[in-house]
N, C-alpha and C. Protein backbone atom coordinates (compact mmCIF):
# COMPACT_ATOMS: atom_id res chain seq x y z
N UNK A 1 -20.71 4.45 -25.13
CA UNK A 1 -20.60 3.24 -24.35
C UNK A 1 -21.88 2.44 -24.51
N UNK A 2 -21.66 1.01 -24.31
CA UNK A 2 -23.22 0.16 -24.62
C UNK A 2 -23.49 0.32 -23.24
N UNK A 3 -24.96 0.51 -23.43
CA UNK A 3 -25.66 0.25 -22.12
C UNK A 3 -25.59 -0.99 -22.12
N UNK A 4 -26.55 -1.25 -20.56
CA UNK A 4 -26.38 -2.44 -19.83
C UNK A 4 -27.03 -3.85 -20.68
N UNK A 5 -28.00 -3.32 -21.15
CA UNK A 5 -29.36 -4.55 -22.10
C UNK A 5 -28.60 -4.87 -23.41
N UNK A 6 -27.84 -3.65 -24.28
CA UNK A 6 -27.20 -4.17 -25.49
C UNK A 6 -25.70 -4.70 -25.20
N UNK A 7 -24.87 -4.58 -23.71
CA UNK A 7 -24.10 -5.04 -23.39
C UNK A 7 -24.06 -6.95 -23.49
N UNK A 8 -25.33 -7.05 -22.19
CA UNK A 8 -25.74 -8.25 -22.09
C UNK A 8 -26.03 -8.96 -23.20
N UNK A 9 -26.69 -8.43 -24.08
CA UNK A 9 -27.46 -8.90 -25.26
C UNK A 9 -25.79 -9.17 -26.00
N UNK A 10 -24.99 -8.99 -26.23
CA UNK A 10 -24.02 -8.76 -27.23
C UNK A 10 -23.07 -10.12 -26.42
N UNK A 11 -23.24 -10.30 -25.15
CA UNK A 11 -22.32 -11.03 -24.35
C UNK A 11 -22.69 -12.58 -24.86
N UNK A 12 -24.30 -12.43 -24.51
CA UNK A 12 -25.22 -13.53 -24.77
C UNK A 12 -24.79 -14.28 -25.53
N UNK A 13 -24.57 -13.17 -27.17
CA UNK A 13 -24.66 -13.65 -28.40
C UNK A 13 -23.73 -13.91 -28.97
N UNK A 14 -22.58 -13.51 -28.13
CA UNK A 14 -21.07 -13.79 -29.00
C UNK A 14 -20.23 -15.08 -28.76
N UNK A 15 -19.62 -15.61 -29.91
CA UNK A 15 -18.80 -16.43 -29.52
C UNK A 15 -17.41 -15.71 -29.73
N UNK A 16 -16.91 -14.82 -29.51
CA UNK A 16 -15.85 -14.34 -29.06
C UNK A 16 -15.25 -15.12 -28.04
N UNK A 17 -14.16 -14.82 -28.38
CA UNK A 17 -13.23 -15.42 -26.90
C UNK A 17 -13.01 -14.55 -25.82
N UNK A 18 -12.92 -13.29 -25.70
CA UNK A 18 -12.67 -12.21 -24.36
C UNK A 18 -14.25 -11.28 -24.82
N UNK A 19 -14.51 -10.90 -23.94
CA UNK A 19 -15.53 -9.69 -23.78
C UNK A 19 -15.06 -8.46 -23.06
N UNK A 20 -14.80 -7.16 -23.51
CA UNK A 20 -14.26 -6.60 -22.75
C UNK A 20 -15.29 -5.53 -21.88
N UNK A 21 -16.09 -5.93 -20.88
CA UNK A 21 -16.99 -5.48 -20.27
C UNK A 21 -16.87 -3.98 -19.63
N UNK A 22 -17.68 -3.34 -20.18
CA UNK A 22 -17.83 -1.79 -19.20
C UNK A 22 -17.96 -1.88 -17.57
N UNK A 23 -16.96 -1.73 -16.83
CA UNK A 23 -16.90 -1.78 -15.61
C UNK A 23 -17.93 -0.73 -15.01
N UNK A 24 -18.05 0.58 -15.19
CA UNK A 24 -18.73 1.46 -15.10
C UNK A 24 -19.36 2.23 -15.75
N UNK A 25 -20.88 2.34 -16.21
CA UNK A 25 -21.71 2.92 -16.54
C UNK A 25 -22.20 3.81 -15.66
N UNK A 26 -22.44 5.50 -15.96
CA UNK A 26 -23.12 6.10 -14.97
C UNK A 26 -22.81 6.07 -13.27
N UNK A 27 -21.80 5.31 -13.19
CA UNK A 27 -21.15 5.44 -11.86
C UNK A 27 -21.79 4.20 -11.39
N UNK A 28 -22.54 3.22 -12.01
CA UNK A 28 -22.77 1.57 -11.89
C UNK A 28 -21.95 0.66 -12.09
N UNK A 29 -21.64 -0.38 -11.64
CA UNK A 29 -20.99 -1.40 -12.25
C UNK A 29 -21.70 -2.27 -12.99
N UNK A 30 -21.81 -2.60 -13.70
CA UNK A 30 -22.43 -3.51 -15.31
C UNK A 30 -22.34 -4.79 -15.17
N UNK A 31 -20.62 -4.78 -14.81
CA UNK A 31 -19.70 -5.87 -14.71
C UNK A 31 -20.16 -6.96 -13.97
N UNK A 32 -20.51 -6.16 -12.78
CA UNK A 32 -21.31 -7.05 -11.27
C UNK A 32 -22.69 -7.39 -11.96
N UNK A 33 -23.50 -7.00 -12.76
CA UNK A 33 -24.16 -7.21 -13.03
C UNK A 33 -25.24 -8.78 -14.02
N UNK A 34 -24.00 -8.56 -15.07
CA UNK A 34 -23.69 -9.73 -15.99
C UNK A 34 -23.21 -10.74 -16.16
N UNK A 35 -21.92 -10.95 -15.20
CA UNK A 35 -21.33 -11.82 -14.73
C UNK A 35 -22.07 -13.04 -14.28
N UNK A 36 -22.82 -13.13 -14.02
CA UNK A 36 -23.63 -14.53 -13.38
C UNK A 36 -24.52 -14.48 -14.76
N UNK A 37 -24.98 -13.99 -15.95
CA UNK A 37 -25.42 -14.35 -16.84
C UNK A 37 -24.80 -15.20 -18.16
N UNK A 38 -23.61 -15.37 -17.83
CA UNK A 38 -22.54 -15.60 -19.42
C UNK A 38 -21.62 -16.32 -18.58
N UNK A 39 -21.10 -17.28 -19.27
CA UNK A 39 -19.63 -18.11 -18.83
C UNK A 39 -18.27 -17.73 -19.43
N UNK A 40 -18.71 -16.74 -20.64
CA UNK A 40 -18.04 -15.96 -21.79
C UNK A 40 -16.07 -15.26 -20.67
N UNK A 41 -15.37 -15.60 -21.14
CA UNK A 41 -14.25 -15.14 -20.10
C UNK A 41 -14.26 -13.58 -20.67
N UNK A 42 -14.24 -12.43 -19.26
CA UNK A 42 -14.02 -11.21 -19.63
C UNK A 42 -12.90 -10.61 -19.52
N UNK A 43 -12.57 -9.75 -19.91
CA UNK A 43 -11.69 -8.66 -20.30
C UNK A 43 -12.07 -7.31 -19.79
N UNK A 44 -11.47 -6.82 -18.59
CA UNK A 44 -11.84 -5.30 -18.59
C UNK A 44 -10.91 -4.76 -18.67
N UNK A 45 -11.00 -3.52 -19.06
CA UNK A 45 -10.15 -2.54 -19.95
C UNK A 45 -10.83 -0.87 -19.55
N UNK A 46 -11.33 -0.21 -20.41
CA UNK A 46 -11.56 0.93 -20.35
C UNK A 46 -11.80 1.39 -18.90
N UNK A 47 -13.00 0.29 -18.45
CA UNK A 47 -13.23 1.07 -16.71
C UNK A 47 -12.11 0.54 -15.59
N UNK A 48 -10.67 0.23 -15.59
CA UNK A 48 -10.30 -0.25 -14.82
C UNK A 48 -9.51 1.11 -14.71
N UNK A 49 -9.73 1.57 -13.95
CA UNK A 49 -8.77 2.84 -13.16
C UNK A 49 -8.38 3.16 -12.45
N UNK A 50 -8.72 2.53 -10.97
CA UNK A 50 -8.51 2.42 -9.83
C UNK A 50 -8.13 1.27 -9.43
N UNK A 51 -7.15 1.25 -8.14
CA UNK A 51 -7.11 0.06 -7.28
C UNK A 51 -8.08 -0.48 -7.00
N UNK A 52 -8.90 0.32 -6.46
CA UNK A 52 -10.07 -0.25 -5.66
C UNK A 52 -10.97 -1.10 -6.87
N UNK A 53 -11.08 -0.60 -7.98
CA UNK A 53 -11.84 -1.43 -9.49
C UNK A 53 -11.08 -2.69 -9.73
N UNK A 54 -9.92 -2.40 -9.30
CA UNK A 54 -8.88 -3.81 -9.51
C UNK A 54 -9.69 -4.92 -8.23
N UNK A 55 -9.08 -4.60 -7.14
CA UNK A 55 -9.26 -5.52 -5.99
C UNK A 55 -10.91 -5.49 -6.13
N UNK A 56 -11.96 -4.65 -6.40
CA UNK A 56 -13.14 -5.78 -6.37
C UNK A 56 -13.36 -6.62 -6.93
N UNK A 57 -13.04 -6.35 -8.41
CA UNK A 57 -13.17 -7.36 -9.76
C UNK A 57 -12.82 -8.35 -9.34
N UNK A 58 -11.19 -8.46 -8.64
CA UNK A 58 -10.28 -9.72 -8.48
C UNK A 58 -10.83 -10.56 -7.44
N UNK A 59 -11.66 -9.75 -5.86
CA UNK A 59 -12.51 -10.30 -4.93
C UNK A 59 -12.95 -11.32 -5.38
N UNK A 60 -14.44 -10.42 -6.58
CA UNK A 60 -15.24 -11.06 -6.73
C UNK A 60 -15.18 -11.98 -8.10
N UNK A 61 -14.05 -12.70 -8.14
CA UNK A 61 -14.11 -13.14 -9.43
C UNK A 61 -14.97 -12.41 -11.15
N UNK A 62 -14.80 -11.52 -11.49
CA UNK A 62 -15.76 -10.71 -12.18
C UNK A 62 -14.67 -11.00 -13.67
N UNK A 63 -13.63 -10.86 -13.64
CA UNK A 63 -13.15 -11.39 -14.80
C UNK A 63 -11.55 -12.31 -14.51
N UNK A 64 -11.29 -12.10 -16.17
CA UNK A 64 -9.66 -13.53 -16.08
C UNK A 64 -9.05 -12.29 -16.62
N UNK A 65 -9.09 -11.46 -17.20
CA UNK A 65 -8.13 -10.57 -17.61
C UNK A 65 -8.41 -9.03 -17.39
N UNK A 66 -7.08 -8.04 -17.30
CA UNK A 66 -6.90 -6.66 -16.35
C UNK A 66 -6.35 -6.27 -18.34
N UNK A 67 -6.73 -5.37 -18.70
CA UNK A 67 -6.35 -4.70 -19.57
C UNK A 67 -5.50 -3.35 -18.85
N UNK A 68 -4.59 -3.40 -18.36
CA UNK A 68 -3.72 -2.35 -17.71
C UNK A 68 -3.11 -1.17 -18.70
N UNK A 69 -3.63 -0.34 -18.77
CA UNK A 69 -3.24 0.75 -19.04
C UNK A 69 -2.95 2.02 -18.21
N UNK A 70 -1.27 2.33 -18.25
CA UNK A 70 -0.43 2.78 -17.40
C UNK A 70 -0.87 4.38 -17.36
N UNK A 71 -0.77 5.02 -18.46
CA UNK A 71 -2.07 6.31 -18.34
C UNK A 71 -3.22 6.67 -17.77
N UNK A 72 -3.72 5.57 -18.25
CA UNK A 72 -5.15 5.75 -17.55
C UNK A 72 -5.14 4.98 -15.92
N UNK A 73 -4.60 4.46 -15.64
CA UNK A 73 -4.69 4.46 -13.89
C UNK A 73 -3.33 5.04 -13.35
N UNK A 74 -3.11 6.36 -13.74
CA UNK A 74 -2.13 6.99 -12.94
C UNK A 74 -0.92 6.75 -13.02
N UNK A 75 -0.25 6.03 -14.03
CA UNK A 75 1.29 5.45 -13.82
C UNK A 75 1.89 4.33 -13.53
N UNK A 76 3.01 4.17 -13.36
CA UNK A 76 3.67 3.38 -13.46
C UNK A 76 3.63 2.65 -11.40
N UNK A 77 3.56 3.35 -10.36
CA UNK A 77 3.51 2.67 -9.41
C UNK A 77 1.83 2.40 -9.03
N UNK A 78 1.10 2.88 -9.57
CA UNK A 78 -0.20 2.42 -9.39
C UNK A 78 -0.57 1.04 -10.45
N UNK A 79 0.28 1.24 -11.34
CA UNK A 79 -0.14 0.16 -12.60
C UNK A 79 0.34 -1.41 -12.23
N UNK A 80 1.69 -0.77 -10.95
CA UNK A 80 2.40 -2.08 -10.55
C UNK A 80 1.27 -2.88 -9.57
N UNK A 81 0.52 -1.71 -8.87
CA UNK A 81 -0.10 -2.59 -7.58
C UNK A 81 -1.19 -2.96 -8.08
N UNK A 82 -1.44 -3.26 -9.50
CA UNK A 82 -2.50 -3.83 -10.39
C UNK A 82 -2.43 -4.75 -10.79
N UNK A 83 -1.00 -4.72 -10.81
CA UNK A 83 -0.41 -6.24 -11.45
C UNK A 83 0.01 -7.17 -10.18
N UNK A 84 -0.27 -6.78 -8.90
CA UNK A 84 0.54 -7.27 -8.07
C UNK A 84 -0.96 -8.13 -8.03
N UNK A 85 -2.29 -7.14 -7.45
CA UNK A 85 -3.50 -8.20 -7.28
C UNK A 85 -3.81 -9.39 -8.47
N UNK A 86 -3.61 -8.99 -9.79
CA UNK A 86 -3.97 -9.81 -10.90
C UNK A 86 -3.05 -11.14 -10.73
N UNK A 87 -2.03 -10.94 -10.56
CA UNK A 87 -1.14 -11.94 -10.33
C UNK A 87 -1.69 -12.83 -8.42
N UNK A 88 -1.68 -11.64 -7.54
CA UNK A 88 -1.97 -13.00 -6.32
C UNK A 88 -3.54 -13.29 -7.08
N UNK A 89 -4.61 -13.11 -7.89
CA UNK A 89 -6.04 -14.09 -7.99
C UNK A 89 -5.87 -14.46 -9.14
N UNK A 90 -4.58 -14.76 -10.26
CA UNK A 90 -4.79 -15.57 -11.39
C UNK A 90 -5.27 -14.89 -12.23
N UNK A 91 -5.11 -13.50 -12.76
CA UNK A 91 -6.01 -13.01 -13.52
C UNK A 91 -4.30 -12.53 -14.42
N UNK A 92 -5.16 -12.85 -15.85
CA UNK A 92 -3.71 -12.79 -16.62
C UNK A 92 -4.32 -10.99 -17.41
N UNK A 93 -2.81 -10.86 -18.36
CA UNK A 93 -3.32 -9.24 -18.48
C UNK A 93 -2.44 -9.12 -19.51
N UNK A 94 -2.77 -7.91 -20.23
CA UNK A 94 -2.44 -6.70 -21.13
C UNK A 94 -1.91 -5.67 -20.66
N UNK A 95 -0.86 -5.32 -20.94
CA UNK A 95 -0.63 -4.21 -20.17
C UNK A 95 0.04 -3.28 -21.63
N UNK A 96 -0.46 -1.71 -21.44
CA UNK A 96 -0.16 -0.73 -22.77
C UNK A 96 -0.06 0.55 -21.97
N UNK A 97 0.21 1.15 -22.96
CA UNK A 97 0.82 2.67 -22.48
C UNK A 97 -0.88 3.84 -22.46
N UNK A 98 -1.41 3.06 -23.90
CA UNK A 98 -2.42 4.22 -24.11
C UNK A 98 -2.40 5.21 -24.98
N UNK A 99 -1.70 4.81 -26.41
CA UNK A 99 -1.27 6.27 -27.39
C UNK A 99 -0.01 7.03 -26.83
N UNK A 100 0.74 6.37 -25.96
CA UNK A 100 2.38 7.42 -26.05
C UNK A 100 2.82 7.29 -27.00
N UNK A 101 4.21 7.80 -26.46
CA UNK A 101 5.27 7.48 -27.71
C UNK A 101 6.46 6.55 -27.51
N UNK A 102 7.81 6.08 -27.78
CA UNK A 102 8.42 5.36 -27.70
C UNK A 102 8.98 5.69 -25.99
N UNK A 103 8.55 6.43 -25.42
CA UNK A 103 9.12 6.79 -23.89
C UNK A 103 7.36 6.28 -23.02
N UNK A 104 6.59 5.98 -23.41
CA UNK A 104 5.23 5.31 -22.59
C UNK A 104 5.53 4.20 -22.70
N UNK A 105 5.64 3.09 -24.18
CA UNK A 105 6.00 1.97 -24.66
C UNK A 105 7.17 1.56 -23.89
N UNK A 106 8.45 2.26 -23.37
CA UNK A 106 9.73 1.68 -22.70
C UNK A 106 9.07 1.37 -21.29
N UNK A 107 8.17 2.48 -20.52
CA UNK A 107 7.55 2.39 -19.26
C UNK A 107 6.68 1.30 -19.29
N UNK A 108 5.98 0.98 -20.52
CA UNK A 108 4.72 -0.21 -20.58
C UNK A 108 5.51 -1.74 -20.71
N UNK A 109 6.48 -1.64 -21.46
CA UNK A 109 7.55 -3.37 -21.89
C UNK A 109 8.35 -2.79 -20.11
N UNK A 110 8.80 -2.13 -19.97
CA UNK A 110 9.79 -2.67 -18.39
C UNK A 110 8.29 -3.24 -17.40
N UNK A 111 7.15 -2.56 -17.40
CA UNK A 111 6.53 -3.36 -16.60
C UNK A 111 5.73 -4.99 -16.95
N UNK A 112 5.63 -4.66 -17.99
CA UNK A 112 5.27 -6.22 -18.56
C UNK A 112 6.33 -6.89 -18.68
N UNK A 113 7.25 -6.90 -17.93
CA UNK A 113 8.85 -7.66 -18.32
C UNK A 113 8.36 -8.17 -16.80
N UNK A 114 8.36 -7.53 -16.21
CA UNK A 114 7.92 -8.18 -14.63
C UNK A 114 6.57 -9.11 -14.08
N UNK A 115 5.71 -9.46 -15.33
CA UNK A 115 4.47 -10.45 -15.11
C UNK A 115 4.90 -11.68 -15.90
N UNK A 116 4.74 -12.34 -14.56
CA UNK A 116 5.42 -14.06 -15.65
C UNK A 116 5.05 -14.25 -17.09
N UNK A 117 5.05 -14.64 -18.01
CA UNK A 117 4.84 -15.39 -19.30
C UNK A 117 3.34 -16.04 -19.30
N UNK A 118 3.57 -16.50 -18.42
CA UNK A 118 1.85 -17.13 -18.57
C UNK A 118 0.84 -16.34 -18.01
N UNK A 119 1.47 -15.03 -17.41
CA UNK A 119 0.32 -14.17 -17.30
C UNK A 119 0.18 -13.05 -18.06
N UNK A 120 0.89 -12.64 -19.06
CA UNK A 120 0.97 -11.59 -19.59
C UNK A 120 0.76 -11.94 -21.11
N UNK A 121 -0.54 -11.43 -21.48
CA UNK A 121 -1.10 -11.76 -22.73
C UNK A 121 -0.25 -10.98 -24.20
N UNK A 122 -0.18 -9.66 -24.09
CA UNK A 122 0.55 -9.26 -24.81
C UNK A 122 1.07 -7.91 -24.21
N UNK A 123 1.78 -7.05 -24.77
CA UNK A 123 1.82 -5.82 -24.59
C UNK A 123 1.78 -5.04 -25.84
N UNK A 124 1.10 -3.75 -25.80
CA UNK A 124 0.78 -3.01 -26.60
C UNK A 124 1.68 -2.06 -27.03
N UNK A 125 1.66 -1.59 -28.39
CA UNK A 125 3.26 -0.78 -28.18
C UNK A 125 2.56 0.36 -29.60
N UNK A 126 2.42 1.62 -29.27
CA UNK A 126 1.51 2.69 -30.35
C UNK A 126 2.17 3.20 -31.06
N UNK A 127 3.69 3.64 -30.39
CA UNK A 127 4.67 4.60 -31.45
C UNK A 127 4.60 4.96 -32.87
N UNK A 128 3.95 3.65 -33.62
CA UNK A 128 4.05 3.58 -34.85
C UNK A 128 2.97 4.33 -35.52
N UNK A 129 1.53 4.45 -34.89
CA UNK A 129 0.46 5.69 -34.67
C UNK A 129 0.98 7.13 -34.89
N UNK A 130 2.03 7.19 -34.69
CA UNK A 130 2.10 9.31 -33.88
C UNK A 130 3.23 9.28 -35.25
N UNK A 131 2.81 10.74 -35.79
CA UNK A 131 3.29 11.34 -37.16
C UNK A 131 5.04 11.99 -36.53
N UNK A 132 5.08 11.97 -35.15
CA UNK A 132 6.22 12.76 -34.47
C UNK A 132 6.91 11.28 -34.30
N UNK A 133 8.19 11.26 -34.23
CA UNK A 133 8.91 10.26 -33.80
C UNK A 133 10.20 11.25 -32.57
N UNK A 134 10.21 11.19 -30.98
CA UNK A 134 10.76 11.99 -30.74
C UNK A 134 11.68 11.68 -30.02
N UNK A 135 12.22 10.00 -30.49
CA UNK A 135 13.76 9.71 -30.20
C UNK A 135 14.28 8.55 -31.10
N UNK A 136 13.96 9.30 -32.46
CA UNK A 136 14.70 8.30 -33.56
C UNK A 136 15.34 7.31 -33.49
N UNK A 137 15.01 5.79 -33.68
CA UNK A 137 15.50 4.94 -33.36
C UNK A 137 16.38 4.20 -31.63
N UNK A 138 15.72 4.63 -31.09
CA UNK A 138 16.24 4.14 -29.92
C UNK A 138 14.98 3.71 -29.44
N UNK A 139 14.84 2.92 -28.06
CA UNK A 139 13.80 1.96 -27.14
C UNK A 139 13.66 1.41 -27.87
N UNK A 140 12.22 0.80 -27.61
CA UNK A 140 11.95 -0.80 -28.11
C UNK A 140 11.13 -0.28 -29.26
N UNK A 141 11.19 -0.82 -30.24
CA UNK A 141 10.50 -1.02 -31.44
C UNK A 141 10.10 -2.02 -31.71
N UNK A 142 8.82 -2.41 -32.29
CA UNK A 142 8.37 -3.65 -32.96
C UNK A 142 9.02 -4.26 -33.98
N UNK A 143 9.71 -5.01 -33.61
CA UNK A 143 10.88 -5.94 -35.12
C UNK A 143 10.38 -7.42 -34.94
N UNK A 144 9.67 -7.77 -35.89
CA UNK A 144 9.23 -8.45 -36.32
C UNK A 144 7.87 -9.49 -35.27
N UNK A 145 7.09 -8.32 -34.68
CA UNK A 145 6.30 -8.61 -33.94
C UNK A 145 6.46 -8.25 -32.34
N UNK A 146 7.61 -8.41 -32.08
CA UNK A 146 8.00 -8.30 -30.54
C UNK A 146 8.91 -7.19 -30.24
N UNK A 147 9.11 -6.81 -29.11
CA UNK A 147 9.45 -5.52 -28.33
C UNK A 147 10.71 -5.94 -27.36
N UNK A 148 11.77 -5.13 -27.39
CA UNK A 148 12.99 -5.55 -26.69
C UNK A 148 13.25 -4.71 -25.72
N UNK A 149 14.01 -5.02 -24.35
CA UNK A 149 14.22 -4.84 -23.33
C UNK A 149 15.55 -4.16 -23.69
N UNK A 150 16.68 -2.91 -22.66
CA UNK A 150 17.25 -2.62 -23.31
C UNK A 150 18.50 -3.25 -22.53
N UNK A 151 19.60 -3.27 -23.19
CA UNK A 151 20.89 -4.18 -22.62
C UNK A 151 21.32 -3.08 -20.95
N UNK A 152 20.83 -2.32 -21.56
CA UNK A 152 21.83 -1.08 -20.02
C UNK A 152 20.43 -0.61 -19.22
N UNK A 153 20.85 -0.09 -17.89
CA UNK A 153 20.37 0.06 -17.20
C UNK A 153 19.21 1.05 -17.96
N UNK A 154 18.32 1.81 -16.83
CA UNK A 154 17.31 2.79 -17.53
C UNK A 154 16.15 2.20 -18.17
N UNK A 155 15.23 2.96 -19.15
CA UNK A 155 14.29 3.02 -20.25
C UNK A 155 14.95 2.82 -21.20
N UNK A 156 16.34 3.26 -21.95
CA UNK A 156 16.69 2.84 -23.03
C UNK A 156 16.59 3.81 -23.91
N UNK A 157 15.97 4.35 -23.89
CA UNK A 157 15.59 5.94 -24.74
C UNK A 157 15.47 7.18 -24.23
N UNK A 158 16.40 8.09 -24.79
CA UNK A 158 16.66 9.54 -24.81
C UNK A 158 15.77 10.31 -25.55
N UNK A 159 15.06 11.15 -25.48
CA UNK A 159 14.04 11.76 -26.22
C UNK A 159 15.20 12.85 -26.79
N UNK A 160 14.57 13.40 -27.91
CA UNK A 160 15.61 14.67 -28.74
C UNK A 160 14.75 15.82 -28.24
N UNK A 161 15.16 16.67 -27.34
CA UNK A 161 14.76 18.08 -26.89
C UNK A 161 13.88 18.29 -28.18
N UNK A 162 15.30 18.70 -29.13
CA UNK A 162 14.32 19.68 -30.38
C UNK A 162 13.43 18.84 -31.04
N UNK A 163 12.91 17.48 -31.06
CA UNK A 163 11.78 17.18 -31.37
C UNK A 163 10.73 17.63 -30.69
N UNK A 164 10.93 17.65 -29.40
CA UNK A 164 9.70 17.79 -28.46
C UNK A 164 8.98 19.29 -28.69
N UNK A 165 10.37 19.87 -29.16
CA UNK A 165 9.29 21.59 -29.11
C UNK A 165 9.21 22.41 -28.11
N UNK A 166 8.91 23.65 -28.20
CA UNK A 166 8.87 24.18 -26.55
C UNK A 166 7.90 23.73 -25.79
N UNK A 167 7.88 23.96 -24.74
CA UNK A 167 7.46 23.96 -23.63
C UNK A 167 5.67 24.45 -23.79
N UNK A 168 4.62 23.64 -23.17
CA UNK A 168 3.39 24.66 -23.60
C UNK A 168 2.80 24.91 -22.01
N UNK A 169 3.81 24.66 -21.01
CA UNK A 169 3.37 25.90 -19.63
C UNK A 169 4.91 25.35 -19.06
N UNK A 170 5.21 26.14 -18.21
CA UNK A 170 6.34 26.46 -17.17
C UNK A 170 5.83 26.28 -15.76
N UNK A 171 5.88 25.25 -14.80
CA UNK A 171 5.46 25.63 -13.48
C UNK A 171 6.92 25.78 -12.44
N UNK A 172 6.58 26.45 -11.41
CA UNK A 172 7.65 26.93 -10.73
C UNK A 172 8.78 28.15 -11.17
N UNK A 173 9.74 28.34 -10.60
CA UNK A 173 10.77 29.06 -10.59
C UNK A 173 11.43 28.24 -11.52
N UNK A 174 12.46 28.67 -12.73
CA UNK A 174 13.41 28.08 -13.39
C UNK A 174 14.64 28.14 -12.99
């Protein structure tokens, strides 16, 4: 991770269009830090994991965009009440799965189906990454840039048991 001085220094110096700022260093915020140094519009991403990282950012005006990733803050009903603050303070977003597979990507496009158009920058879709494919042709796939919603109720995709493999722990009684 950049520290705080080659953070700043890099913010300073870029004409980039998004910066995607380290929310937390060492259990610091950076973010709070730099923000009054640069007019540069940010992007946080990696440190956004919590609600509570959501609603300060959004408080305190700290950035314009939520890089939402549904893994990394717990899922799909925590990822919603992320999108719920970004949307009431104007903060537009990304929303991705995080390296799933075509069953993260169906969970990541149904929730980016629910942030208006003008707030939803893109969505991320990895499937095409992973050497396993473990529901052959079904959910959304990237055809010709964009990602489709499915006509019937559900996710849209059935995973194939025997792709998945056994099991690598058992909890509970079967």
């Amino acid at each position: 991770m950049l520290g705080g001085n080659m953070l700043i220094n890099n913010i300073l110096s870029s004409s980039c269009r998004w910066q995607a700022g380290a929310v937390r260093s060492r259990g610091k915020y950076i973010i709070f830090a730099i923000r009054p140094l640069h007019s540069a519009p940010v992007s946080v991403d990696e440190g956004l994991v919590t609600l509570q990282d959501a609603t300060r950012i959004a408080r305190d005006g700290l950035a314009e965009v939520f890089g939402i990733k549904l893994n990394r803050v717990g899922g799909l009903t925590k990822a919603a009440r992320m999108r719920d603050v970004a949307l009431a303070h104007g903060i537009d977003m990304f929303i991705m799965a995080t390296g799933g597979s075509v069953l993260a990507d169906a969970e990541a496009l149904h929730l980016a189906a629910t942030v208006p158009d003008a707030n939803r920058l893109a969505v991320w879709a990895c499937q095409d990454m992973l050497s396993k494919d473990i529901a052959r042709g079904q959910g959304p796939r990237n055809r010709d840039g964009h990602l489709h919603l499915p006509e019937s109720p559900g996710l849209g995709v059935h995973p194939d048991e025997a792709a998945l493999g056994e099991p690598v722990a058992v909890y509970g009684s079967a």
